[in-house]
N, C-alpha and C. Protein backbone atom coordinates (compact mmCIF):
# COMPACT_ATOMS: atom_id res chain seq x y z
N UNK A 1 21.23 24.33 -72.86
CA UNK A 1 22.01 24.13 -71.68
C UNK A 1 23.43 23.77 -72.09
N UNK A 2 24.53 24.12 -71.09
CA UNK A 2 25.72 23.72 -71.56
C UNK A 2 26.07 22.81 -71.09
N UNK A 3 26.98 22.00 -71.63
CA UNK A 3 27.51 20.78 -70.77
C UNK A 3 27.87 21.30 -69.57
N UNK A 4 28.99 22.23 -69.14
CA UNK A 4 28.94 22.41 -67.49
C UNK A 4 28.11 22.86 -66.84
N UNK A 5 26.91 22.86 -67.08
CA UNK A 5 25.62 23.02 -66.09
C UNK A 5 24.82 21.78 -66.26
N UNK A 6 25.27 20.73 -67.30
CA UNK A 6 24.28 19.78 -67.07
C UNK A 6 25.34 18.98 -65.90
N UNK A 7 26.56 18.96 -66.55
CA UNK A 7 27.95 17.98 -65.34
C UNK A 7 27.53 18.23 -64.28
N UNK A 8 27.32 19.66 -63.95
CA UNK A 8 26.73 20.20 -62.45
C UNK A 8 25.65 19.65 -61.56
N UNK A 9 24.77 19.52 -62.53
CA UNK A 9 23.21 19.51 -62.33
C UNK A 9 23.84 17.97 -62.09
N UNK A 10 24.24 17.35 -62.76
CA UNK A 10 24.59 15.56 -62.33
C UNK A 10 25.31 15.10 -61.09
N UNK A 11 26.28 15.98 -61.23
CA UNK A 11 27.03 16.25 -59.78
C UNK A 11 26.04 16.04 -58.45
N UNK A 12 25.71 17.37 -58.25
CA UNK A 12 24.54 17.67 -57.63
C UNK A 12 23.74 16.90 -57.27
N UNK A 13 23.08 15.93 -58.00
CA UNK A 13 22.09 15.14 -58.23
C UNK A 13 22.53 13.65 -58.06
N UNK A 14 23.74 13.19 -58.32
CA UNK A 14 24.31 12.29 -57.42
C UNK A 14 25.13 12.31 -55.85
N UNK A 15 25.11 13.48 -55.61
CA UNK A 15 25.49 13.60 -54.38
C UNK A 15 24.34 13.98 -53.07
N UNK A 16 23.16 14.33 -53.63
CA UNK A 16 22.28 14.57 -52.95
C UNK A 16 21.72 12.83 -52.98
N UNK A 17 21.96 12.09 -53.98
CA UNK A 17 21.19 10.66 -53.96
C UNK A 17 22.37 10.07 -52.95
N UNK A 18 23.19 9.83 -52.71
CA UNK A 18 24.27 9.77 -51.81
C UNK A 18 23.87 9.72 -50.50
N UNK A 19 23.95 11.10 -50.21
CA UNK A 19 24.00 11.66 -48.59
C UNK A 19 22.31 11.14 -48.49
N UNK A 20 21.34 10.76 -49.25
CA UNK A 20 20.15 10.28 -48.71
C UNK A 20 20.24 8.77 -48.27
N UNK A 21 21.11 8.40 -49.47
CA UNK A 21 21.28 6.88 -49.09
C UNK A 21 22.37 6.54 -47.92
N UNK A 22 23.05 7.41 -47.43
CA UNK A 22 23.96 7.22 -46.40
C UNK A 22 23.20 7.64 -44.75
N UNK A 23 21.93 8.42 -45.27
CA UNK A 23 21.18 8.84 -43.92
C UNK A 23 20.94 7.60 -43.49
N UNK A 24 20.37 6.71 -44.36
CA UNK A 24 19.65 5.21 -43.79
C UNK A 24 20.35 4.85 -42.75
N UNK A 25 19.49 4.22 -41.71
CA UNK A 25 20.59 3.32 -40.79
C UNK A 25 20.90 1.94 -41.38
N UNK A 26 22.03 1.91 -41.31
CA UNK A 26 22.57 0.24 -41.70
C UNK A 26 21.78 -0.51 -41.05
N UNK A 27 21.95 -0.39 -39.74
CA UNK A 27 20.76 -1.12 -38.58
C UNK A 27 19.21 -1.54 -39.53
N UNK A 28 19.05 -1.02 -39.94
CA UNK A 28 17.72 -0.74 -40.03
C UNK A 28 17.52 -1.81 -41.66
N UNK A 29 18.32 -1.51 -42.11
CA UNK A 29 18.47 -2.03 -43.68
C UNK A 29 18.98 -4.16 -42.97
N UNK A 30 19.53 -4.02 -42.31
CA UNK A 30 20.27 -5.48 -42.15
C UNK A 30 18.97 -5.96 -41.12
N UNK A 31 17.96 -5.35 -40.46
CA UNK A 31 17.55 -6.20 -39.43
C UNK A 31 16.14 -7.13 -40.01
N UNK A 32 15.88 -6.25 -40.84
CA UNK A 32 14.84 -6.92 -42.03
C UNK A 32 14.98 -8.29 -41.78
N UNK A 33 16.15 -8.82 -42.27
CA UNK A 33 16.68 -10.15 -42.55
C UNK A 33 16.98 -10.91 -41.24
N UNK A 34 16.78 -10.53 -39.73
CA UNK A 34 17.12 -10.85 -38.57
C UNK A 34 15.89 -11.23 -37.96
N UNK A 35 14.57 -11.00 -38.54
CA UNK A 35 13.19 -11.77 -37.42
C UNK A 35 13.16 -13.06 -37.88
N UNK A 36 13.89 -13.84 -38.49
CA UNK A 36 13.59 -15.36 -38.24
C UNK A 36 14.43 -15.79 -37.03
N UNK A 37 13.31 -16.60 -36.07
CA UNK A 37 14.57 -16.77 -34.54
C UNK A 37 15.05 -18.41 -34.82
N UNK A 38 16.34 -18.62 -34.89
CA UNK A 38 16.35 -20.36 -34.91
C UNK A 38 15.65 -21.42 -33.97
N UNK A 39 15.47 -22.29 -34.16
CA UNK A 39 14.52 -23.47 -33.58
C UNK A 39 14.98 -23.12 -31.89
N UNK A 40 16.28 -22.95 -31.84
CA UNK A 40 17.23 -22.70 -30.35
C UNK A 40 16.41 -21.24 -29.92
N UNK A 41 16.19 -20.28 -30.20
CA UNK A 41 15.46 -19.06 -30.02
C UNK A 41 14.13 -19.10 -29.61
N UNK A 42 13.48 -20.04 -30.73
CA UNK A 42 11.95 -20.44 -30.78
C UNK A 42 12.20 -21.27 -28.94
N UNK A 43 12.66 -22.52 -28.63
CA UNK A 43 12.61 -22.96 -27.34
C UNK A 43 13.01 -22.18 -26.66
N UNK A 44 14.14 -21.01 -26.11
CA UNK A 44 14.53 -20.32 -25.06
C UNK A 44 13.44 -19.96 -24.53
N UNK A 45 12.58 -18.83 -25.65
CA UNK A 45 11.02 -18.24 -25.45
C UNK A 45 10.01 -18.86 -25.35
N UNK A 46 9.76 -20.45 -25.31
CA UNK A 46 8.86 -21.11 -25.20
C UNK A 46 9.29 -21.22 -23.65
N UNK A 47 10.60 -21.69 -23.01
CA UNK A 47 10.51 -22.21 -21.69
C UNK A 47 10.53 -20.51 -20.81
N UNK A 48 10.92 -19.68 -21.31
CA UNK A 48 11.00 -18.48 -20.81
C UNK A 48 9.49 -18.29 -20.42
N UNK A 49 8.52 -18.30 -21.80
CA UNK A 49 7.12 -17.88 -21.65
C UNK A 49 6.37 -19.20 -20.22
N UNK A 50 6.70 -20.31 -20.48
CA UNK A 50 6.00 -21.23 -19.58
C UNK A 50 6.53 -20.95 -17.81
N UNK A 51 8.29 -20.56 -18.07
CA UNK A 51 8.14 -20.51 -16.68
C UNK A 51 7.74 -18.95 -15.98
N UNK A 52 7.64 -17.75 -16.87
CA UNK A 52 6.75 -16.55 -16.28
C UNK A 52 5.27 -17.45 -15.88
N UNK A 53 4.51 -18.34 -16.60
CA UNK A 53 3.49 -18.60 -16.07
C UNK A 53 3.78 -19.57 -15.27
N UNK A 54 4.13 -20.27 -14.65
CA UNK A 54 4.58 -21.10 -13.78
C UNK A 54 4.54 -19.85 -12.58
N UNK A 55 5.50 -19.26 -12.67
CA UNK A 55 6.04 -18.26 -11.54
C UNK A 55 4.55 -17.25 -11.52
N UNK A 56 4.02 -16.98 -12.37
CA UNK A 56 2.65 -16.28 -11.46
C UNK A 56 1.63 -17.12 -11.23
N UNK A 57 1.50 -18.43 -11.77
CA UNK A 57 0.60 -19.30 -10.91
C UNK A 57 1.13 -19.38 -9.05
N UNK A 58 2.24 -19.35 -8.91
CA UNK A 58 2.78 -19.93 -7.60
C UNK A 58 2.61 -18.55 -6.81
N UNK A 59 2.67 -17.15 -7.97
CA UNK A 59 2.75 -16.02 -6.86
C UNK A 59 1.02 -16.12 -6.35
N UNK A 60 0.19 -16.00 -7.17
CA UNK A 60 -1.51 -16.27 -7.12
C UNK A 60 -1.51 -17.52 -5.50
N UNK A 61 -0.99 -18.47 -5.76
CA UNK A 61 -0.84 -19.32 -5.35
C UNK A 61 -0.51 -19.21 -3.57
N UNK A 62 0.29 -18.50 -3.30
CA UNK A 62 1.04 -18.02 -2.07
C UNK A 62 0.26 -17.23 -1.41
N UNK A 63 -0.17 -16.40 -2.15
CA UNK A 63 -0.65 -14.98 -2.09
C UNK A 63 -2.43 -15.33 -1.22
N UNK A 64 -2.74 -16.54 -1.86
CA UNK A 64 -4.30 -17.21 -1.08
C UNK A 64 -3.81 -18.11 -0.25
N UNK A 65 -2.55 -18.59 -0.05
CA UNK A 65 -2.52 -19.61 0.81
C UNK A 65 -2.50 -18.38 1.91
N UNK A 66 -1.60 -17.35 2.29
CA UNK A 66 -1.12 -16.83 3.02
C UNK A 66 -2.58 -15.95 3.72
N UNK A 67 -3.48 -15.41 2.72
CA UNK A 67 -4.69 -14.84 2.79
C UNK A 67 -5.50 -15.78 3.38
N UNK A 68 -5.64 -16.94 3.51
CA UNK A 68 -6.23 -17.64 4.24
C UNK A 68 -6.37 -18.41 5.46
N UNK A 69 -4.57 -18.30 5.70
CA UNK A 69 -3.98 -18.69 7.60
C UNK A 69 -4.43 -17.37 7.91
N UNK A 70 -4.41 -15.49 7.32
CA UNK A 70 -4.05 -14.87 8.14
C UNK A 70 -5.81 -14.58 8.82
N UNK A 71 -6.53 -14.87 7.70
CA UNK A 71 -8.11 -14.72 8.15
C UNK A 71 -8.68 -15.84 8.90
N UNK A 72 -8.42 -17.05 8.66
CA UNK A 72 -8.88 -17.99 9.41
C UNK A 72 -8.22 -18.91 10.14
N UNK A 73 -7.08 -17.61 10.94
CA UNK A 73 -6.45 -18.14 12.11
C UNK A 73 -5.83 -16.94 13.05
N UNK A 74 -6.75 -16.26 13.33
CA UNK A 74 -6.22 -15.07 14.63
C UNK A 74 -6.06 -15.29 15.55
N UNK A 75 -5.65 -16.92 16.24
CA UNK A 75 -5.31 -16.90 17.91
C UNK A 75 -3.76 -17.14 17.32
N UNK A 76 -2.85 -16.49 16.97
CA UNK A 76 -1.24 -16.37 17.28
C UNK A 76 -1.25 -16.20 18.27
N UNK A 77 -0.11 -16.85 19.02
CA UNK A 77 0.19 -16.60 20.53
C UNK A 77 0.73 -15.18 20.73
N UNK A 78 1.75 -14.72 19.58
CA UNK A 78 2.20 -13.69 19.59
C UNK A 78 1.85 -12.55 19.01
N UNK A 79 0.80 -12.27 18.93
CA UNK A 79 0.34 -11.12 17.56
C UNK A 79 1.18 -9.93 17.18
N UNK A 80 2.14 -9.72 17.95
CA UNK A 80 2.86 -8.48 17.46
C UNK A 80 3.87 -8.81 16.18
N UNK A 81 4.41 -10.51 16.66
CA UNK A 81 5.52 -11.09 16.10
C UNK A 81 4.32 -11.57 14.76
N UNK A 82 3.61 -11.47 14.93
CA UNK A 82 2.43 -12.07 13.74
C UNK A 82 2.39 -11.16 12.86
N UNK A 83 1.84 -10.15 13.51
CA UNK A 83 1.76 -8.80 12.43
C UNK A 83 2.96 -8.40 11.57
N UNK A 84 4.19 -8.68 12.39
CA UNK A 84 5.44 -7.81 12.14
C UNK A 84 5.29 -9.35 10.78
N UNK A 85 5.87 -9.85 11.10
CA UNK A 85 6.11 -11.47 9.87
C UNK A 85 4.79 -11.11 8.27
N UNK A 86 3.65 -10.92 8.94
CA UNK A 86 2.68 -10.77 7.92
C UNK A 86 3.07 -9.34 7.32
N UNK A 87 3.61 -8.04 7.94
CA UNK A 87 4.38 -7.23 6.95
C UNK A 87 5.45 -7.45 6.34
N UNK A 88 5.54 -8.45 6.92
CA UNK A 88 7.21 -8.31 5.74
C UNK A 88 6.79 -9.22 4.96
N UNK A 89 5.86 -10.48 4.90
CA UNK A 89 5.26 -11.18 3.61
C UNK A 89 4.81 -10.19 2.77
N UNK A 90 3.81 -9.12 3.12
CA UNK A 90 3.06 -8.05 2.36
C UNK A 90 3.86 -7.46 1.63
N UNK A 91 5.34 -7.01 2.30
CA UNK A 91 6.18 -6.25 1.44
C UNK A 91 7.27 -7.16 0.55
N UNK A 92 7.01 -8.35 0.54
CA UNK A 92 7.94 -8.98 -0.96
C UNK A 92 6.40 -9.30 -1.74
N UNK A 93 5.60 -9.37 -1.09
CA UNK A 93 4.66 -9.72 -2.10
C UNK A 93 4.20 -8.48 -2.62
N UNK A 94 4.03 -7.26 -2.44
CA UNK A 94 4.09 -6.20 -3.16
C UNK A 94 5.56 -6.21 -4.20
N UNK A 95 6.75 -6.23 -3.87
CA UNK A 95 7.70 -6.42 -4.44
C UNK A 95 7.43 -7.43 -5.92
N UNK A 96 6.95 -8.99 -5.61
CA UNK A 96 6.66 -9.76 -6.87
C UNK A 96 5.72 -9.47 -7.38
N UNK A 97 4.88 -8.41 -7.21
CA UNK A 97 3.79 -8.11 -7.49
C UNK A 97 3.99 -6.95 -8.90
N UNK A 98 4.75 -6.02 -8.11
CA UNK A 98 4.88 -5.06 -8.82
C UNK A 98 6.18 -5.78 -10.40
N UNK A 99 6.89 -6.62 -10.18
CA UNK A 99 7.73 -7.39 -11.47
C UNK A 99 6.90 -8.08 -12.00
N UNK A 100 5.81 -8.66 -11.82
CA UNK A 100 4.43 -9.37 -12.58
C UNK A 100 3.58 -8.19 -13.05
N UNK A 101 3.63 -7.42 -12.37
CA UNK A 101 2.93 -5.87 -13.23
C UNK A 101 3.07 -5.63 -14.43
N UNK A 102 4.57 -5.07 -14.11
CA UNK A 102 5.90 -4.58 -15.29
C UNK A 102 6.41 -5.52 -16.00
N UNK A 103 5.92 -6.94 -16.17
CA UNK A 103 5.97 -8.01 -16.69
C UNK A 103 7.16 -7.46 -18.09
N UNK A 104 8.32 -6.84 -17.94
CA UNK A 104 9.46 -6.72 -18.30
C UNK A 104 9.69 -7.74 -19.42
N UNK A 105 10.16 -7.79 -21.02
CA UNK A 105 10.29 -8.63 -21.97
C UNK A 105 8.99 -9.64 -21.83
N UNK A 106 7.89 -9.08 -21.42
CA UNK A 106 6.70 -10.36 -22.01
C UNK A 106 5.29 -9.04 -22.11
N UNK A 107 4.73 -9.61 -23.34
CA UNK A 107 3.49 -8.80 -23.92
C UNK A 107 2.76 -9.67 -22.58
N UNK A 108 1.49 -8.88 -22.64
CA UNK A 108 0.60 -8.82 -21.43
C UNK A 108 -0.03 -10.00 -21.64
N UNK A 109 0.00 -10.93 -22.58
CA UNK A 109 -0.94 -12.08 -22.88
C UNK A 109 0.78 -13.63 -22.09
N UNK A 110 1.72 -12.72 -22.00
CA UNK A 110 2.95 -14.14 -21.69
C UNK A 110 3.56 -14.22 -22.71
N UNK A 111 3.31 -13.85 -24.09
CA UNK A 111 4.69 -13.87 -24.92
C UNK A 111 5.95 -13.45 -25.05
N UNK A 112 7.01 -13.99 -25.18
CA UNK A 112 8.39 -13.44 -25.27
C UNK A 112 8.49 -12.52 -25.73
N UNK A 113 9.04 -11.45 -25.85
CA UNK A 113 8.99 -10.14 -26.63
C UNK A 113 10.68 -9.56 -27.04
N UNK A 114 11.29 -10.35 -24.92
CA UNK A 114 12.83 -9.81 -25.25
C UNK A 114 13.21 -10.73 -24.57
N UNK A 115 13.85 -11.79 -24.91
CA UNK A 115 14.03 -12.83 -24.13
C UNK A 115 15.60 -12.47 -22.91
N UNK A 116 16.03 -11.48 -23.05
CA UNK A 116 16.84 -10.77 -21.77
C UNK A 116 16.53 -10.08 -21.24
N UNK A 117 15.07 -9.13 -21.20
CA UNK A 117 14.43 -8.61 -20.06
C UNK A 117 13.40 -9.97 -19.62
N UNK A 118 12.76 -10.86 -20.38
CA UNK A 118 12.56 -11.70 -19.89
C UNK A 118 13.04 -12.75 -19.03
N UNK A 119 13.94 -13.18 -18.99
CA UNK A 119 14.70 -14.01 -18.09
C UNK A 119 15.19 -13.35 -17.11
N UNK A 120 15.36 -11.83 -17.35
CA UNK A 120 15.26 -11.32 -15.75
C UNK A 120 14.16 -11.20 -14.91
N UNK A 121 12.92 -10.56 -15.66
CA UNK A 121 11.73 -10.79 -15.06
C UNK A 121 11.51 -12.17 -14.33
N UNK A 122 11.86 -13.55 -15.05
CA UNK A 122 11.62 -15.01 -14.40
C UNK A 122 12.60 -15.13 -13.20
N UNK A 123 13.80 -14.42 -13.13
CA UNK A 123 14.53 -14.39 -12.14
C UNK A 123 14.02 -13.90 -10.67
N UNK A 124 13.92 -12.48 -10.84
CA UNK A 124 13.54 -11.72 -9.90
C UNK A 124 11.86 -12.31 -9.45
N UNK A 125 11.40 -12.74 -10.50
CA UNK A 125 9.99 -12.99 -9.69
C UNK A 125 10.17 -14.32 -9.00
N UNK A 126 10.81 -14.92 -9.51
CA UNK A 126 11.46 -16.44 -8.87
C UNK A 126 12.24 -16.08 -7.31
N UNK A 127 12.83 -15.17 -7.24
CA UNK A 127 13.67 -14.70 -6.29
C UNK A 127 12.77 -14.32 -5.20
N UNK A 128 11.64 -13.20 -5.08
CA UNK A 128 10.80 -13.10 -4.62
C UNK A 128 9.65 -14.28 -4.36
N UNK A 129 9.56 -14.91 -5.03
CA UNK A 129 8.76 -16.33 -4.53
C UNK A 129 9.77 -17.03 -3.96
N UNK A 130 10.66 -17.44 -3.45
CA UNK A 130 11.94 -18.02 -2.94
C UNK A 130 11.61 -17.59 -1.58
N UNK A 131 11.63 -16.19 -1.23
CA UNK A 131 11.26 -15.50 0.03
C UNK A 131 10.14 -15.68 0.53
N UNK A 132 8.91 -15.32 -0.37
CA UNK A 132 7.71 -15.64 0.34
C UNK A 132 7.59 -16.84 0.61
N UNK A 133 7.94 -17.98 0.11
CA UNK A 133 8.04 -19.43 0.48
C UNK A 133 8.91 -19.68 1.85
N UNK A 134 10.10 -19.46 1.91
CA UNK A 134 10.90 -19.62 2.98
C UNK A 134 11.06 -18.80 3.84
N UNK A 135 12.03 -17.68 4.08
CA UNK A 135 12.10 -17.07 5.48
C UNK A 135 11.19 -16.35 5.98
N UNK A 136 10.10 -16.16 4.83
CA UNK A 136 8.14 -15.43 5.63
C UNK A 136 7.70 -16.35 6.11
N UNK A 137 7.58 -17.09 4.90
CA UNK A 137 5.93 -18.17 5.07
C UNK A 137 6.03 -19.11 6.08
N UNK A 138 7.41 -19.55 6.36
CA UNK A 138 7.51 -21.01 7.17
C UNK A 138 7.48 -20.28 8.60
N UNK A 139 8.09 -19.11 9.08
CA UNK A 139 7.87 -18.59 9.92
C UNK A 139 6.27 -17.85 10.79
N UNK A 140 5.54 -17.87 9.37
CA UNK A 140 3.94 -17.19 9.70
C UNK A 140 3.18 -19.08 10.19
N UNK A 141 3.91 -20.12 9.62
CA UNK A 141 3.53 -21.08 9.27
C UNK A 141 3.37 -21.46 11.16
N UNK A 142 4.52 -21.25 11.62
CA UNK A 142 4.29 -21.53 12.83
C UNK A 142 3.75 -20.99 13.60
N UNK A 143 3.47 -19.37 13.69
CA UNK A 143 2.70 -18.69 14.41
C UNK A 143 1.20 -19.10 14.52
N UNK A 144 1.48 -19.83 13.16
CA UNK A 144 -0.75 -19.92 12.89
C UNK A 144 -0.97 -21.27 13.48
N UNK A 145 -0.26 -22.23 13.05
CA UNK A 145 -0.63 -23.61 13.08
C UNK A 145 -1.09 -23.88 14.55
């Protein structure tokens, strides 16, 4: 072989090792070193994870209180205004229902997974329990009592 076919062959052979090592994602090479979460990370996702369960104990929670005025109390004076109030409970509680579904930044057991789709999930399901508590419930509250 001559030297300018081995220079070549080296050439070659460092530039193909190159463009392989430049395919890598940087991303990918630096995040290795990014799954330790600091003690501050570790608590966000601890109170994140406790208050998703907080917030579906209270949706569970609503959801039988409300199931239980509407069965074991059918003399409303008004039944139309009854019915109409008990659909619109039905439809935020389908609403928190379906964000406890899609349980958004939390694995299906309540763990943190993304603690910014998580804290929206605690939002919105919080938001929706906000409603079924107040401008439904207190209003069905009087129809039944």
């Amino acid at each position: 072989m001559s030297k300018k076919s081995l220079g070549s062959r080296s050439t070659i052979l460092a530039i193909v090792i190159a463009m392989a090592l430049a395919s890598l994602s940087a991303t990918s090479v630096f995040a290795a070193g990014s799954t330790k979460l600091t003690p501050h990370q570790k608590e966000v996702r601890q109170d994140l994870a406790s208050d998703w369960q907080t917030a579906l104990s209270s949706l569970r929670f609503e959801k039988a209180v409300m199931d239980g005025r509407v069965k074991n109390n059918t003399s409303a004076t008004d039944q139309t205004q009854a019915a109409d109030l008990v659909n619109r409970f039905n439809a935020v509680l389908a609403q928190a229902e379906a964000v406890a579904a899609q349980h958004a930044g939390f694995s299906v057991n309540g763990t943190v997974t993304d603690s910014i789709l998580a804290a929206k999930s605690v939002k919105e399901l919080n938001a929706d329990l906000h409603l079924l508590r107040g401008a439904i419930t207190h209003h069905v509250v009087d129809l039944f009592v």
